[in-house]
Protein backbone atom coordinates (compact mmCIF):
# COMPACT_ATOMS: atom_id res chain seq x y z
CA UNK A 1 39.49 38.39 -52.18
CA UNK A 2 41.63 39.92 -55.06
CA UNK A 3 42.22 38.23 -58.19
CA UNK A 4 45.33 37.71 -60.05
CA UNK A 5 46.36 38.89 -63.43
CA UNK A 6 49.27 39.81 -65.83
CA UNK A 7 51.19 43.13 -66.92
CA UNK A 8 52.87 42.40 -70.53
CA UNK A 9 55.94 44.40 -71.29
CA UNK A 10 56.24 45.98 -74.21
CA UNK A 11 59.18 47.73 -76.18
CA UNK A 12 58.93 51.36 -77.66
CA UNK A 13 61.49 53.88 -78.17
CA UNK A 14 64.59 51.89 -76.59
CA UNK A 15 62.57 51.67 -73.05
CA UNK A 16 60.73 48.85 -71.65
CA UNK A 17 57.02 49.97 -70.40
CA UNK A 18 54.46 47.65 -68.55
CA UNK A 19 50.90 47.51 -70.98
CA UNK A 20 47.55 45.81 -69.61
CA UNK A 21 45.30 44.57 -72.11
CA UNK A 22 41.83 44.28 -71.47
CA UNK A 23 39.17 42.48 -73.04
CA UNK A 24 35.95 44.24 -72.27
CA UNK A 25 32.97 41.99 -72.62
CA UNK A 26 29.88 42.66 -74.17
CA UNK A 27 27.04 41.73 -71.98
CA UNK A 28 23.61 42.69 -71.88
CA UNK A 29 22.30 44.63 -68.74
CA UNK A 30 19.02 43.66 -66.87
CA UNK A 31 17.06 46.67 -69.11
CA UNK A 32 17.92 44.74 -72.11
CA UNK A 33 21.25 47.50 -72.94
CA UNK A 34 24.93 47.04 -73.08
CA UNK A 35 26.43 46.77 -69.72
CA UNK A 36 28.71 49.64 -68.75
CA UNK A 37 32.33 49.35 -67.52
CA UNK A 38 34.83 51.42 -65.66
CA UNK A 39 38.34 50.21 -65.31
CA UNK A 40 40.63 52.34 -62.41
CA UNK A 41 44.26 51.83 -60.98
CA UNK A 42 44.89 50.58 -57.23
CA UNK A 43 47.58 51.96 -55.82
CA UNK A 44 49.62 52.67 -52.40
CA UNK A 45 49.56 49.00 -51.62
CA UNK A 46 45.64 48.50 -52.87
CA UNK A 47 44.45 50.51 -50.33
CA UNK A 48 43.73 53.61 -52.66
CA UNK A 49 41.96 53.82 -55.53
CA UNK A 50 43.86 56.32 -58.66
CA UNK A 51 42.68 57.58 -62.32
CA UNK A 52 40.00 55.71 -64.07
CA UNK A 53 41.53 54.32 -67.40
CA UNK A 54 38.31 53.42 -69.33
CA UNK A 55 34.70 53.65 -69.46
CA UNK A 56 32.70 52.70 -71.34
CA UNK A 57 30.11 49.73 -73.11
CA UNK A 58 32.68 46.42 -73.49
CA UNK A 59 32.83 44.80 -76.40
CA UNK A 60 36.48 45.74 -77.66
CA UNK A 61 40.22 45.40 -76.31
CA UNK A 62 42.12 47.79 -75.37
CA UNK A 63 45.54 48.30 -74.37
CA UNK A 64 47.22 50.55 -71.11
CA UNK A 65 50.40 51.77 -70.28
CA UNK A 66 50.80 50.75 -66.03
CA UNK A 67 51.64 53.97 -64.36
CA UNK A 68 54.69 53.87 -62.02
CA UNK A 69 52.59 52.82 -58.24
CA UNK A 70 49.71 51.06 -59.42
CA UNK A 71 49.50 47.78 -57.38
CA UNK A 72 46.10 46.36 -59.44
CA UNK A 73 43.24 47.06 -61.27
CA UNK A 74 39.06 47.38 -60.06
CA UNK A 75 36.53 46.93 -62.55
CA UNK A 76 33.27 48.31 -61.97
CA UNK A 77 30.32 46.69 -64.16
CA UNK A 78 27.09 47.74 -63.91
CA UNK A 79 23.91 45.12 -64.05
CA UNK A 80 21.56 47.60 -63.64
CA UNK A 81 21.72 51.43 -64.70
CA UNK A 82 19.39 51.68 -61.20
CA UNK A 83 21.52 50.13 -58.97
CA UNK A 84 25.39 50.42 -57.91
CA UNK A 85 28.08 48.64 -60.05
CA UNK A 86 29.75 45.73 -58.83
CA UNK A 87 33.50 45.53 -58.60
CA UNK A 88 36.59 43.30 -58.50
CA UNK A 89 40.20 44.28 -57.45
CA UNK A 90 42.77 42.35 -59.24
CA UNK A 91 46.74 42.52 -57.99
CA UNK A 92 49.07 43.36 -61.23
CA UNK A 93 51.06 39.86 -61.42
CA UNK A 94 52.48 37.88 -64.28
CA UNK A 95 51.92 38.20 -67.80
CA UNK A 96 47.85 37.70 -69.47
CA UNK A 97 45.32 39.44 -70.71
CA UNK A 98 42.12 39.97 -68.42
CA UNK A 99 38.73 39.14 -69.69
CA UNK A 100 36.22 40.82 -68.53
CA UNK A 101 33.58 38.06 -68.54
CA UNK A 102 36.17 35.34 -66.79
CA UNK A 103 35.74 37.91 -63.92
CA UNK A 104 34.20 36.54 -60.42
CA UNK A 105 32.00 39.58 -59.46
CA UNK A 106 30.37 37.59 -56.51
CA UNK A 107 33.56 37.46 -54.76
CA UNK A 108 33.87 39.34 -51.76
CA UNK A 109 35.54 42.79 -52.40
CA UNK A 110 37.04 45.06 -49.43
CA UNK A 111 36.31 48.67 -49.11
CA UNK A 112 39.04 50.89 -50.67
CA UNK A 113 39.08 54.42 -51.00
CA UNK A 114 39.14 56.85 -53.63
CA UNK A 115 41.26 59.74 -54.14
CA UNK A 116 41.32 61.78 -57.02
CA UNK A 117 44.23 62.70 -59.36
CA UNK A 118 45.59 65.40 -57.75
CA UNK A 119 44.63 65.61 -54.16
């Protein structure tokens, strides 16, 4: 299942670019840390995985320029350091801002693959 969520335009220099804001939340991990996160672009039709666009702990907003192909977005979050991250592929669609912690990670996710920037 893939989730929906929004692209905002936004003006700069005389050109209209797409910008994704993301609201990384700050959740504790099952070793008592802050969870890590990992944000990547889907593209060719969600069926390839692009650049990664942010890693790191959560707890702060940011803001990304949609390069020309991406189709969506997978966030990775980690509950455990141990253990694989789970993920959540959402289809670029509308206008919003994603939260993190609105997320449904217990959705079931289809395989994708990853290629990286470059090959």
């Amino acid at each position: 299942m893939t989730q929906q969520l929004g692209a905002r335009q936004a003006a700069g220099d005389g050109a209209e670019s797409a910008t994704l804001m993301i609201e990384w939340a700050g959740e504790i991990n099952e070793e008592g840390g802050p969870t890590r996160w990992l944000g990547s672009w889907l593209v060719s039709g969600d069926a390839v995985e692009g650049e990664w666009f942010y890693g790191g702990f959560g707890g702060e907003q940011t803001s990304h320029s949609i390069p020309a192909g991406a189709t969506g977005i997978r966030v990775r979050k980690w509950l455990s350091e141990g253990l694989d991250p789970e993920y959540v592929d959402i289809r670029l669609n509308g206008e919003s801002v994603v939260q993190t912690g609105a997320l449904d990670f217990d959705a079931p996710q289809s395989h994708r693959v990853f290629h990286p920037a470059g090959s």
